[in-house]
N, C-alpha and C. Protein backbone atom coordinates (compact mmCIF):
# COMPACT_ATOMS: atom_id res chain seq x y z
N UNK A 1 -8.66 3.56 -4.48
CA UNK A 1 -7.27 3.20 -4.27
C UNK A 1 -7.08 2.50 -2.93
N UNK A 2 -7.87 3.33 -1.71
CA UNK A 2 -7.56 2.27 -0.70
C UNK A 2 -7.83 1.10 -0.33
N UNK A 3 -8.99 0.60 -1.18
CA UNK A 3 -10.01 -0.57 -1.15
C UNK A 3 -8.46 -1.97 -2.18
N UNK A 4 -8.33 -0.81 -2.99
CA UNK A 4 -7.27 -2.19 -3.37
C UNK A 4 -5.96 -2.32 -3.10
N UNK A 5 -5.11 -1.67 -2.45
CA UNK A 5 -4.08 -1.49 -1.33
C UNK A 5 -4.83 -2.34 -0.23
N UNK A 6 -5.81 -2.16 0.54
CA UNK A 6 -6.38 -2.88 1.79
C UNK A 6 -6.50 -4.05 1.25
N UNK A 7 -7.26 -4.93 -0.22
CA UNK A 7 -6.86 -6.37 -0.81
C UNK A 7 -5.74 -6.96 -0.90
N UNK A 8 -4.85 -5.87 -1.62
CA UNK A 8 -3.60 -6.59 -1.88
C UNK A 8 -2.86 -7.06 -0.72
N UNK A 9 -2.99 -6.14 0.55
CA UNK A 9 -1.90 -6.19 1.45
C UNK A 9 -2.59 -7.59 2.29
N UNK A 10 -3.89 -7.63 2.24
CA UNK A 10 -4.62 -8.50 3.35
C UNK A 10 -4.67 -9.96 2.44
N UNK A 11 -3.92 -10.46 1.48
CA UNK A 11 -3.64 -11.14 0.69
C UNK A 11 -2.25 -11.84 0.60
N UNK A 12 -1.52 -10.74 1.31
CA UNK A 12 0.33 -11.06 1.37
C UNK A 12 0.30 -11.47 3.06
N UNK A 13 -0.36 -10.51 4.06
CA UNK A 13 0.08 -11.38 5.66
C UNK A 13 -1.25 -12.32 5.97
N UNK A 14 -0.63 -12.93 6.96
CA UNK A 14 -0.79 -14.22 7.89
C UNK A 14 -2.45 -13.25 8.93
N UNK A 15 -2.23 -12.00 9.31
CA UNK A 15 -2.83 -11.38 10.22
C UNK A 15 -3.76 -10.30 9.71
N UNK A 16 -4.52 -10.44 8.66
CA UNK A 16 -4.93 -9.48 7.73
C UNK A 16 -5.71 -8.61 8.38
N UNK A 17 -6.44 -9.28 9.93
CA UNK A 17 -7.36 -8.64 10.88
C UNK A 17 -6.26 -6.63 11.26
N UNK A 18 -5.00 -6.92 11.03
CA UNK A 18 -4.36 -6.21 11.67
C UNK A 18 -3.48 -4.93 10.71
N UNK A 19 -4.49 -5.16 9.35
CA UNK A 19 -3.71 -4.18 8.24
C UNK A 19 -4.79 -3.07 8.55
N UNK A 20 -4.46 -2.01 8.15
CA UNK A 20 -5.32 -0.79 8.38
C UNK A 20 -4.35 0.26 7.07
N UNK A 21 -5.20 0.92 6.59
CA UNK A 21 -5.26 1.63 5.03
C UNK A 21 -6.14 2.76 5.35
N UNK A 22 -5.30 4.03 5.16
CA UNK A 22 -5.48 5.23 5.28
C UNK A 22 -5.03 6.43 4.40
N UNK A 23 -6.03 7.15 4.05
CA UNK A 23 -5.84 7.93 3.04
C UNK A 23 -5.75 9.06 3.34
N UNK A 24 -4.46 9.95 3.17
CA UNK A 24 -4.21 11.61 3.34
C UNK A 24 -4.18 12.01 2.16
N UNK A 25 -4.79 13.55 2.46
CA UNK A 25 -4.66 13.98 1.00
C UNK A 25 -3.70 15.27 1.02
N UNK A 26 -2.81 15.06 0.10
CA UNK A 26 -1.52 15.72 0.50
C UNK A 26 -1.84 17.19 -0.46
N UNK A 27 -0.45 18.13 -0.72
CA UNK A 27 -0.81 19.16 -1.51
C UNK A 27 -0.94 18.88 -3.11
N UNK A 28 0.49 18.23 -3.71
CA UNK A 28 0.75 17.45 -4.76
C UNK A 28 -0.20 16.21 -5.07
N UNK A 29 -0.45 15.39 -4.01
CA UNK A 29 -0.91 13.86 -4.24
C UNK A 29 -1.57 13.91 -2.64
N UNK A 30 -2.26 12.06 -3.28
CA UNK A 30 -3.21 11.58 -2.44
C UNK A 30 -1.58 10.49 -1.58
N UNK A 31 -1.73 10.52 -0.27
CA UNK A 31 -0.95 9.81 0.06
C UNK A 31 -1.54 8.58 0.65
N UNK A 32 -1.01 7.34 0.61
CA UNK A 32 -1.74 5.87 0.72
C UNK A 32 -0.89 5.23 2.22
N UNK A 33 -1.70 5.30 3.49
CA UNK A 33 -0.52 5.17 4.67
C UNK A 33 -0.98 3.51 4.85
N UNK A 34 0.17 2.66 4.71
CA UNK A 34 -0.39 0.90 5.00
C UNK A 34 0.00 0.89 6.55
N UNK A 35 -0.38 0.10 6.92
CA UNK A 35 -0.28 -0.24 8.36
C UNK A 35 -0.31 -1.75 8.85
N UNK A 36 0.52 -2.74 8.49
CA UNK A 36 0.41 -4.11 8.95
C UNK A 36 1.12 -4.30 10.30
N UNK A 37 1.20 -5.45 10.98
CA UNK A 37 1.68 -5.92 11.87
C UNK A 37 2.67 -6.13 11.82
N UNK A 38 3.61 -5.99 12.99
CA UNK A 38 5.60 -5.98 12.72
C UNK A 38 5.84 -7.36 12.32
N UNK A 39 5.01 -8.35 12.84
CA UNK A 39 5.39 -9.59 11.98
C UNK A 39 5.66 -9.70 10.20
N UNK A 40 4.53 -9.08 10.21
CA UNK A 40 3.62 -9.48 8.92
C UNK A 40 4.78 -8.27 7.93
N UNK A 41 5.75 -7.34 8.23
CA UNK A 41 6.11 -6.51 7.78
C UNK A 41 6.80 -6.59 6.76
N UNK A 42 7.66 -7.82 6.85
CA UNK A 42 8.77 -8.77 5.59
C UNK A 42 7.79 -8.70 4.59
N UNK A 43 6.88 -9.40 4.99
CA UNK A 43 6.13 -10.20 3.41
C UNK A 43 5.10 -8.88 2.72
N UNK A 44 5.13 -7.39 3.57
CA UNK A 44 4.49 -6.96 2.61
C UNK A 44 5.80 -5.97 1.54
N UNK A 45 6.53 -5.83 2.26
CA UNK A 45 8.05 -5.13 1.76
C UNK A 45 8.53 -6.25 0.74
N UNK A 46 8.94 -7.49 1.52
CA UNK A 46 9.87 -8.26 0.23
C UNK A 46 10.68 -8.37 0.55
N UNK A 47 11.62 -9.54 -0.29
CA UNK A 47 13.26 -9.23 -0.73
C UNK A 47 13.39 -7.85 -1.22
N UNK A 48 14.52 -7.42 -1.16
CA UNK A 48 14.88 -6.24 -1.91
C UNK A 48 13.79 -5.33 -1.75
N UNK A 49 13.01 -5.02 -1.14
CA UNK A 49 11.42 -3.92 -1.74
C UNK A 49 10.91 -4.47 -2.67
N UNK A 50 10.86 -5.96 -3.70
CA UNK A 50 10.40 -6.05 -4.47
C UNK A 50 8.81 -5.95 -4.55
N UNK A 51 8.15 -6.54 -3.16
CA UNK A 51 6.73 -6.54 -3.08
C UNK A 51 6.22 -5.07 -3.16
N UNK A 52 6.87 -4.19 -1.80
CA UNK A 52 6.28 -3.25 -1.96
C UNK A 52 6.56 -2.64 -3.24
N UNK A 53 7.80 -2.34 -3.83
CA UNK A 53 7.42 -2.14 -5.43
C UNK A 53 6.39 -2.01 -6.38
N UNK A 54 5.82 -3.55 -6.31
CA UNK A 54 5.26 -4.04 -7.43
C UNK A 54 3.65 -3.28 -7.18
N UNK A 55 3.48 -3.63 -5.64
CA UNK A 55 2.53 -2.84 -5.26
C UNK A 55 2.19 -1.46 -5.46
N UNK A 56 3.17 -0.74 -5.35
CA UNK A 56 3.42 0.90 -5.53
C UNK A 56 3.46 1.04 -7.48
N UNK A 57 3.71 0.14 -7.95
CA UNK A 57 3.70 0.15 -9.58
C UNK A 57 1.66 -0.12 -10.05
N UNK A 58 1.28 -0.87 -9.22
CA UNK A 58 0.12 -1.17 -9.81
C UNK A 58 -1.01 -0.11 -9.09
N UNK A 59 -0.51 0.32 -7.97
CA UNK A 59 -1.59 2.01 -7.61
C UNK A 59 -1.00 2.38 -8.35
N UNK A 60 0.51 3.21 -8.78
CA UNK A 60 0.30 4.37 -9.78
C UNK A 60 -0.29 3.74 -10.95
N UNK A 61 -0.35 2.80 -11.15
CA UNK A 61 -1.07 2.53 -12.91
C UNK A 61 -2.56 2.76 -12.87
N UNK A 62 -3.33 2.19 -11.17
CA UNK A 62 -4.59 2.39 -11.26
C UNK A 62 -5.00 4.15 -11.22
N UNK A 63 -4.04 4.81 -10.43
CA UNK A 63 -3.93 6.24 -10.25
C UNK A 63 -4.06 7.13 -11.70
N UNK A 64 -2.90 6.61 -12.52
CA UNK A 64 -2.94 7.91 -14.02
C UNK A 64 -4.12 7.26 -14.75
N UNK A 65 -4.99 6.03 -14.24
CA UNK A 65 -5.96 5.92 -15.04
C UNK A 65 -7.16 6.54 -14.75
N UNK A 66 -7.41 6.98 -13.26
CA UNK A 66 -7.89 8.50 -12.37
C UNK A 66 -7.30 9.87 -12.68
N UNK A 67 -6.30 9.60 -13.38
CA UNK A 67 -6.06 10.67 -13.37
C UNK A 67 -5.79 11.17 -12.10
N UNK A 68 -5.11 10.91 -10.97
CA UNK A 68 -4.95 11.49 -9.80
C UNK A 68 -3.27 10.92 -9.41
N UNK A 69 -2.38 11.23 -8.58
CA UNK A 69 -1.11 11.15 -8.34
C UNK A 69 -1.08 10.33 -6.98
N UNK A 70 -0.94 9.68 -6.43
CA UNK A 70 -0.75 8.48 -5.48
C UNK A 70 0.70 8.43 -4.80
N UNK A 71 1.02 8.16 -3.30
CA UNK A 71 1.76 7.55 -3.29
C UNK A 71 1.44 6.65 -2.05
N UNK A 72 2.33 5.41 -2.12
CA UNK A 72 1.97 4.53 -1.19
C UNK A 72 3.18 4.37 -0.05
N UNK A 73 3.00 4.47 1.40
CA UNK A 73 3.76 4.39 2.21
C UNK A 73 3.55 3.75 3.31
N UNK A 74 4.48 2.68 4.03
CA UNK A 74 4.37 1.44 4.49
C UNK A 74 4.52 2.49 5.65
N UNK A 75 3.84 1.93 7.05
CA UNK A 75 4.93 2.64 8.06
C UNK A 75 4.43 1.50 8.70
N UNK A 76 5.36 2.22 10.31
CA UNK A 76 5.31 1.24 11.21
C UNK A 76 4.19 1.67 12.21
């Protein structure tokens, strides 16, 4: 999961040297922590959240196909 969160995101910014993808493992779920650059922060969020969305739609799809519970969270 983090290998393709770390593609996708280093695919959407300008500064890909500066994304960092980290994995906690929570009680419920595996939690997915992104980490881009404050520039680069628009284009991985979106209009509306649509990016990060779409992103957070295609880990959980790769997730119930693991069989494991995911979530993905942008921070700063």
């Amino acid at each position: 999961m983090v290998e393709l969160v770390e593609a996708i995101a280093k695919s959407l910014v300008d500064n890909p040297d500066a994304v960092e993808v980290k994995e906690v493992e929570g009680r419920q779920a595996i939690v997915i922590e992104l980490k881009v650059a404050a520039d680069d922060m628009g284009k991985v969020i979106g209009k509306q959240g649509r990016i990060a969305k779409a992103l957070r739609t295609v880990v959980k799809a790769a997730a119930t196909k693991a069989n494991k519970k995911v979530v993905v969270e942008i921070v700063q």
